[in-house]
N, C-alpha and C. Protein backbone atom coordinates (compact mmCIF):
# COMPACT_ATOMS: atom_id res chain seq x y z
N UNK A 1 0.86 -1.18 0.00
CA UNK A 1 0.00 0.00 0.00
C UNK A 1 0.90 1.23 0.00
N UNK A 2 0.42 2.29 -0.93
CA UNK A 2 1.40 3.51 -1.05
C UNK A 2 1.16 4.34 0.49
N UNK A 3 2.45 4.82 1.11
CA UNK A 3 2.74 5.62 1.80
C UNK A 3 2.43 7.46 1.29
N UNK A 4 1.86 7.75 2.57
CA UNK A 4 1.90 9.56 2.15
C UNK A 4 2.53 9.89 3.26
N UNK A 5 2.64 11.55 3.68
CA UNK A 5 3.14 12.17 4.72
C UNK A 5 2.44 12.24 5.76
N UNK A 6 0.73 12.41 5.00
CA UNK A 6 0.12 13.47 5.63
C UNK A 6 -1.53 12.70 6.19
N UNK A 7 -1.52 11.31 5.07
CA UNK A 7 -2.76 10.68 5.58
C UNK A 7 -1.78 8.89 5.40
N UNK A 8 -3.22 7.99 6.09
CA UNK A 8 -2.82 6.87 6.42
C UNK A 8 -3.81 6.10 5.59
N UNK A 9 -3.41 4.95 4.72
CA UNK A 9 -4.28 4.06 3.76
C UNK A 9 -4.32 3.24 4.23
N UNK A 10 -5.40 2.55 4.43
CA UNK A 10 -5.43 1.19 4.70
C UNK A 10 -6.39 0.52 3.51
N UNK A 11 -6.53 -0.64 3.14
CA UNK A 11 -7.24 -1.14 2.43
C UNK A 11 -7.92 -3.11 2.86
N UNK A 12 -8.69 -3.26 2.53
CA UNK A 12 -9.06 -4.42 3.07
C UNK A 12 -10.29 -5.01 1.95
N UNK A 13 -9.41 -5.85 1.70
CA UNK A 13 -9.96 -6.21 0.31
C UNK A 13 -11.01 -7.24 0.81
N UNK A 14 -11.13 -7.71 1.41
CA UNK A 14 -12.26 -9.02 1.87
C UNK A 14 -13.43 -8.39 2.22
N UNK A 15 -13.50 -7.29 2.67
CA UNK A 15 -14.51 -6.55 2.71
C UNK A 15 -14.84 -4.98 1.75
N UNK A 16 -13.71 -5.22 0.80
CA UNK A 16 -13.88 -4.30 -0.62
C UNK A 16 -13.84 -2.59 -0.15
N UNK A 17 -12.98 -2.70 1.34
CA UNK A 17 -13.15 -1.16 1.52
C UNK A 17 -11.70 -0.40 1.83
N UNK A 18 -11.99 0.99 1.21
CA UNK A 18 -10.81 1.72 1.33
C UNK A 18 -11.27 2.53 2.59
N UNK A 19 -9.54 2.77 3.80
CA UNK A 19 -9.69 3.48 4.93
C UNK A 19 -8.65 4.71 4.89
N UNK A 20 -9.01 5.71 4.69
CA UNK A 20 -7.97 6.56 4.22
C UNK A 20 -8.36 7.61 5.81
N UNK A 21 -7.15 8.21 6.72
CA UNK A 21 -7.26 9.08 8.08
C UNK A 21 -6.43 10.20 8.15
N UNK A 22 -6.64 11.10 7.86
CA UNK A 22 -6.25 12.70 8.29
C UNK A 22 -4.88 12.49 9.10
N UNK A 23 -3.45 11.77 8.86
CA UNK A 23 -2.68 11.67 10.28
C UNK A 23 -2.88 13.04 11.60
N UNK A 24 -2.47 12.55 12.38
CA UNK A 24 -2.30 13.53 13.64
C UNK A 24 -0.91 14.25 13.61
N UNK A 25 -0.97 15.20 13.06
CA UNK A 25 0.59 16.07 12.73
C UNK A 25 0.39 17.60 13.81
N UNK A 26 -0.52 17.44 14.58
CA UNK A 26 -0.51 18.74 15.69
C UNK A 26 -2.41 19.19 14.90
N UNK A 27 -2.10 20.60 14.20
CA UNK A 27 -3.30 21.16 14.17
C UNK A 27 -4.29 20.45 13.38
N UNK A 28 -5.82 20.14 13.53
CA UNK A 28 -6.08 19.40 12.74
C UNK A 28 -6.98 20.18 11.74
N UNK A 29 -6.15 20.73 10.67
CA UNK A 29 -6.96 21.39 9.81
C UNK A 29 -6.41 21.22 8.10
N UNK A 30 -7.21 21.80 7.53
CA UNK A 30 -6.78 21.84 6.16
C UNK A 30 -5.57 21.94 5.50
N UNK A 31 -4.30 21.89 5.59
CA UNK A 31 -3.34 22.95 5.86
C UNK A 31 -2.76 22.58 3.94
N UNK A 32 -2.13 23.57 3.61
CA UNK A 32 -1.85 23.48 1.99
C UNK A 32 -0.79 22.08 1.43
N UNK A 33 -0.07 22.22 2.84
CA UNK A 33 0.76 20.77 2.31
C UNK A 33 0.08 19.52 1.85
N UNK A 34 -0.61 19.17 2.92
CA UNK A 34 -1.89 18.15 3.03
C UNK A 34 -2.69 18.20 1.89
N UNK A 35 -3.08 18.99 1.32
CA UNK A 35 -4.41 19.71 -0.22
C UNK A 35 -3.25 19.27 -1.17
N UNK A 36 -2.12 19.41 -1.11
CA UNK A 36 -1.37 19.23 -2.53
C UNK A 36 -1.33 17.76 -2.30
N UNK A 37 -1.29 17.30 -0.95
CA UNK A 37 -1.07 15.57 -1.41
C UNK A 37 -1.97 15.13 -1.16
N UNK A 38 -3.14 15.29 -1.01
CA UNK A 38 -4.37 14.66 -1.12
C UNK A 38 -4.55 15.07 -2.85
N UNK A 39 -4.68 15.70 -3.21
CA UNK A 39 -4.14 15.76 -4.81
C UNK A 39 -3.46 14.45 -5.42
N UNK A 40 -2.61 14.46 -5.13
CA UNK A 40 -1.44 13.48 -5.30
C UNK A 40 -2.64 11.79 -4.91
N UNK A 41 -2.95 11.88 -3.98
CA UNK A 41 -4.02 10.44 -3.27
C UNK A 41 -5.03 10.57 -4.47
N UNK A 42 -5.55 11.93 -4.49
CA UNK A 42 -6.64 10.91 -5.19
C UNK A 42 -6.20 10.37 -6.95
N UNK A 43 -5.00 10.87 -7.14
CA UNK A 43 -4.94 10.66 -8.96
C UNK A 43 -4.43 8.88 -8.19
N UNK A 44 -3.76 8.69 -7.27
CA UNK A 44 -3.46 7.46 -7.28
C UNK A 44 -4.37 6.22 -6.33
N UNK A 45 -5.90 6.84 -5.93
CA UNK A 45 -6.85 5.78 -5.45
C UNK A 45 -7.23 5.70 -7.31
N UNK A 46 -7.74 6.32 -7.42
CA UNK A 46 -8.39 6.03 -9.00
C UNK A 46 -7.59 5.02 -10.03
N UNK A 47 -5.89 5.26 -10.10
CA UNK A 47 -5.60 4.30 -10.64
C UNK A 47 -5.45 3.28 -9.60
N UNK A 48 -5.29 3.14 -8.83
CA UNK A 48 -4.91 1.67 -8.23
C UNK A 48 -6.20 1.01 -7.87
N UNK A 49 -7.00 1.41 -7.84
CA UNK A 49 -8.70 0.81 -7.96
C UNK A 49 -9.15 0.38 -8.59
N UNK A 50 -8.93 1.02 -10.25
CA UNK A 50 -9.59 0.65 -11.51
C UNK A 50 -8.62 -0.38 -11.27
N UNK A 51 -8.31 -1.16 -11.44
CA UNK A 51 -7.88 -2.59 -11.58
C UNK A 51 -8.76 -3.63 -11.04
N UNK A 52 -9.08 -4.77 -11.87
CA UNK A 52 -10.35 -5.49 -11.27
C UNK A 52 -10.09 -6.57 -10.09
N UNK A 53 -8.59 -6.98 -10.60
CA UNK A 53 -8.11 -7.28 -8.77
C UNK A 53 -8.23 -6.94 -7.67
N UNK A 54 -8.55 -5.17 -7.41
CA UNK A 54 -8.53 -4.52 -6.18
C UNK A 54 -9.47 -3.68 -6.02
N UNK A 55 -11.04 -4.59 -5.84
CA UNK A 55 -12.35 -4.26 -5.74
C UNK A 55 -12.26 -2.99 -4.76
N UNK A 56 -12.87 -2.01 -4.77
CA UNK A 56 -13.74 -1.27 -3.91
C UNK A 56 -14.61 -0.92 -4.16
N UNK A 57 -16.08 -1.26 -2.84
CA UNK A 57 -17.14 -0.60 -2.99
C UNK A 57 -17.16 0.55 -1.52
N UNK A 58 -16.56 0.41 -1.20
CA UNK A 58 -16.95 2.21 0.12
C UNK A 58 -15.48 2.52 0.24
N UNK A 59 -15.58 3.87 0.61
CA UNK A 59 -14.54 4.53 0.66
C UNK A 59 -14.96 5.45 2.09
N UNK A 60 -14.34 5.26 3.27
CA UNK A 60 -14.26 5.63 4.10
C UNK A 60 -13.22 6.89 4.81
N UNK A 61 -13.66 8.15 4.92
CA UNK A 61 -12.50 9.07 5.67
C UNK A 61 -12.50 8.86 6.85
N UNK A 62 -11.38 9.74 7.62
CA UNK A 62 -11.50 9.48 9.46
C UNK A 62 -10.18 10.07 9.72
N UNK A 63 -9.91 11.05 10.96
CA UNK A 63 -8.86 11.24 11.39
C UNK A 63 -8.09 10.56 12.50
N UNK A 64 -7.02 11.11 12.37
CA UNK A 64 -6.05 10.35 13.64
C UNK A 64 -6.27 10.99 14.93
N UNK A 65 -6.94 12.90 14.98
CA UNK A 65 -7.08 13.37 15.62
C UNK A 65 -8.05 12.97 16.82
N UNK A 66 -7.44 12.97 17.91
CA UNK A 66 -8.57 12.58 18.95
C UNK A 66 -9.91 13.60 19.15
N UNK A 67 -10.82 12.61 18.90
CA UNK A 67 -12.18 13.24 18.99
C UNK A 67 -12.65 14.34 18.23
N UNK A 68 -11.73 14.77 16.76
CA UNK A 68 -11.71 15.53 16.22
C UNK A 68 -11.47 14.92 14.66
N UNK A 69 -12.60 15.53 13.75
CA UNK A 69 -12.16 14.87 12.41
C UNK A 69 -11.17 16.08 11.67
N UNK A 70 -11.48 17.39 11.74
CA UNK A 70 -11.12 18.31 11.22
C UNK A 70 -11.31 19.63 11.28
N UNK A 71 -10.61 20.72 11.87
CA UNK A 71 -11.46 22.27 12.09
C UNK A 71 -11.65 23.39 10.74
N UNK A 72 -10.82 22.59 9.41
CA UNK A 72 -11.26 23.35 8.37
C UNK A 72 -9.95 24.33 7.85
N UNK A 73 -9.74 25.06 7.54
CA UNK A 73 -9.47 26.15 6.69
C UNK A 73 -7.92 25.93 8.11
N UNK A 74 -6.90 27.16 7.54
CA UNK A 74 -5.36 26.56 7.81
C UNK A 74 -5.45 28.50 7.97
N UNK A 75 -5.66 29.04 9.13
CA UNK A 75 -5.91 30.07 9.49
C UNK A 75 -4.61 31.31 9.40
N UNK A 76 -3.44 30.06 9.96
CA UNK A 76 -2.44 30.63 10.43
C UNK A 76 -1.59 30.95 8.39
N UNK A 77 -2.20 30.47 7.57
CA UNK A 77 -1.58 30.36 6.25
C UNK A 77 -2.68 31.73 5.76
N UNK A 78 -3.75 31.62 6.26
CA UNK A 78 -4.96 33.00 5.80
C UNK A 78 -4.66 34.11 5.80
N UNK A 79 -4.06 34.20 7.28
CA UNK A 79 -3.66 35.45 7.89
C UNK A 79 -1.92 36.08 7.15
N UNK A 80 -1.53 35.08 6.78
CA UNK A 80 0.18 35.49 5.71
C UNK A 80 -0.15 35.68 4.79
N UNK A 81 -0.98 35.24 4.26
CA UNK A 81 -1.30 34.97 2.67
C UNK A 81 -2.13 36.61 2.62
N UNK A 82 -2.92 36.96 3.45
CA UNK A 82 -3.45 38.38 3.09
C UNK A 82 -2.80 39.25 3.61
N UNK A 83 -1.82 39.12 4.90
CA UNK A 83 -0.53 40.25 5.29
C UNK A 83 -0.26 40.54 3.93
N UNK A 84 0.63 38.96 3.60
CA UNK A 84 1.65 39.53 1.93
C UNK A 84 0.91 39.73 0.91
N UNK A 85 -0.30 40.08 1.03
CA UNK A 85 -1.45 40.04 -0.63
C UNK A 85 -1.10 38.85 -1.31
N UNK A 86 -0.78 37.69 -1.23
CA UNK A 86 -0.44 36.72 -2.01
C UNK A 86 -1.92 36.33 -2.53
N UNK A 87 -2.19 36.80 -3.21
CA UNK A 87 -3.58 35.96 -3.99
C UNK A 87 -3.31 34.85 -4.66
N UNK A 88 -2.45 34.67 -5.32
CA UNK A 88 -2.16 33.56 -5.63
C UNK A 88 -2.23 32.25 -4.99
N UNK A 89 -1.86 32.25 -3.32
CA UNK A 89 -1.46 31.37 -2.96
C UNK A 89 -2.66 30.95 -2.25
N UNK A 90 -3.65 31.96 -1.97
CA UNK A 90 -4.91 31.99 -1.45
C UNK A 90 -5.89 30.94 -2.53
N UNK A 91 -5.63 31.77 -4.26
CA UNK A 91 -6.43 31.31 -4.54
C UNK A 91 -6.23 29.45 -5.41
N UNK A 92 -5.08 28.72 -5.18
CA UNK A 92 -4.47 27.76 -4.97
C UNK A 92 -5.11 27.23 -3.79
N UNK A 93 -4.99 27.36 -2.74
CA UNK A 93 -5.38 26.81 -1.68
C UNK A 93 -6.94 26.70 -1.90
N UNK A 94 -7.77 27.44 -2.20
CA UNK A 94 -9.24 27.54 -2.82
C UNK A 94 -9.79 26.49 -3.72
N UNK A 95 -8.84 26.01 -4.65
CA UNK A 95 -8.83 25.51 -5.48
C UNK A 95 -8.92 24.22 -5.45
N UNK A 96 -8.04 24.30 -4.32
CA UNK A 96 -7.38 22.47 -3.73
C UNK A 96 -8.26 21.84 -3.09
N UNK A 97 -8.99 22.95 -2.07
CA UNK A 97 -9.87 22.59 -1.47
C UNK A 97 -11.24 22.04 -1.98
N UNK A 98 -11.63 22.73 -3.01
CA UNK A 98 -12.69 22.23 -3.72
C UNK A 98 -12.83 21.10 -4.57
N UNK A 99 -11.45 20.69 -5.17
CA UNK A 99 -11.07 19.52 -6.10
C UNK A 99 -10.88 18.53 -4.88
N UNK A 100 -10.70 18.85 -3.73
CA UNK A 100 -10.50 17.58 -2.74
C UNK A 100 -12.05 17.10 -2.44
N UNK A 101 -12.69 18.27 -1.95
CA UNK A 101 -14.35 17.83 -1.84
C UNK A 101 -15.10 17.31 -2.57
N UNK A 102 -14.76 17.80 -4.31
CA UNK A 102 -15.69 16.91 -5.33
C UNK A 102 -14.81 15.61 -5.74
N UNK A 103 -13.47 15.36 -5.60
CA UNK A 103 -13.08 13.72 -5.27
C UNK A 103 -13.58 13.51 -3.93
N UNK A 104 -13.91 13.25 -3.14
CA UNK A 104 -14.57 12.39 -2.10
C UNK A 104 -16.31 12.92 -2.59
N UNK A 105 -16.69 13.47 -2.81
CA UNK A 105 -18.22 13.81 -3.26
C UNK A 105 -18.90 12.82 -4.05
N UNK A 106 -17.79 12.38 -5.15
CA UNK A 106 -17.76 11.86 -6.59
C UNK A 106 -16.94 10.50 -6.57
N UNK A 107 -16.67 10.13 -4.90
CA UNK A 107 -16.12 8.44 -4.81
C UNK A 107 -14.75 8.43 -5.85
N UNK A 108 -14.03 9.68 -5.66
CA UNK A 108 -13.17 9.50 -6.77
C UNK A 108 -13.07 8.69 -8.04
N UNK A 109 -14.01 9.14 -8.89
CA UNK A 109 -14.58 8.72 -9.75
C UNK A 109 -14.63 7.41 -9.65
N UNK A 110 -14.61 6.40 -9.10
CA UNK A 110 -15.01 5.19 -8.64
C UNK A 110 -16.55 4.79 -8.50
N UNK A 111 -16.65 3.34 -8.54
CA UNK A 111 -18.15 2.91 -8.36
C UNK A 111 -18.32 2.66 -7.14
N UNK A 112 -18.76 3.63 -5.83
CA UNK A 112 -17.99 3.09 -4.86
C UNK A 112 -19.04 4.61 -4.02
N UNK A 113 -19.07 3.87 -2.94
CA UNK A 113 -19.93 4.62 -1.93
C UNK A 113 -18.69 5.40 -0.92
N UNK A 114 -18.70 6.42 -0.58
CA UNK A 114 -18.10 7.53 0.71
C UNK A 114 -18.56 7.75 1.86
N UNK A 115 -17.79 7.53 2.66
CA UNK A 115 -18.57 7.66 3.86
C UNK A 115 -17.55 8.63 5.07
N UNK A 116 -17.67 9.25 5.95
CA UNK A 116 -16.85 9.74 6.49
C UNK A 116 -17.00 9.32 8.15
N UNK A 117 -16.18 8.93 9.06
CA UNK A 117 -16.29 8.92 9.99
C UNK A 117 -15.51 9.89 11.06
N UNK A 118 -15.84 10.19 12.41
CA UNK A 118 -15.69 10.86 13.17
C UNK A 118 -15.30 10.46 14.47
N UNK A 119 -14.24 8.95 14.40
CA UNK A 119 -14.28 8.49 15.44
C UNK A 119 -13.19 7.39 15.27
């Protein structure tokens, strides 16, 4: 199973489901590193799925964070990004965020149900 930095894969084929978890790296939020490699995750759930060897029907999120799935938006990157006027980097981060929500929305284009857990 491919390694990331920033989340944890698990897969379990006897029961046809993917477990993908937010690692616990301190704050638990959106943060831009994380958006570029969840990028990176989903071009490579899609190929390593479409293969008919490595069924999935649900696709499950979940964090590592205790009692916490996620607080959202990467505040401390908000507040630099409009000090330095960087629009750019703002509107990148905007971007990421939304292409991450419609891959899990859209089962990364998979035939395959999403589900998110909180626990």
């Amino acid at each position: 199973m491919r390694k990331f930095n920033c989340l944890n894969v698990e897969y379990y084929r006897e029961h046809e489901v993917l477990l993908w978890k937010i690692k616990d790296t301190g704050m638990p939020n959106f943060c831009l590193k994380g958006l570029l490699e969840f990028k990176e995750f989903a071009i490579w759930v899609r190929s390593y799925f479409s293969h008919p060897e490595r069924p999935v029907k649900f696709i499950v999120s979940a964090s590592e964070h205790d009692g916490v799935y996620n607080m959202g938006g990467d505040l401390p990157f908000f507040v630099e990004s409009i000090k330095s006027c960087n629009k750019t980097a703002l509107t990148q981060y905007a971007h990421l965020c939304i292409d991450a929500i419609y891959e899990i929305y859209t089962s990364f284009g998979l035939q395959a149900l999403t589900y998110h857990s909180n626990g």
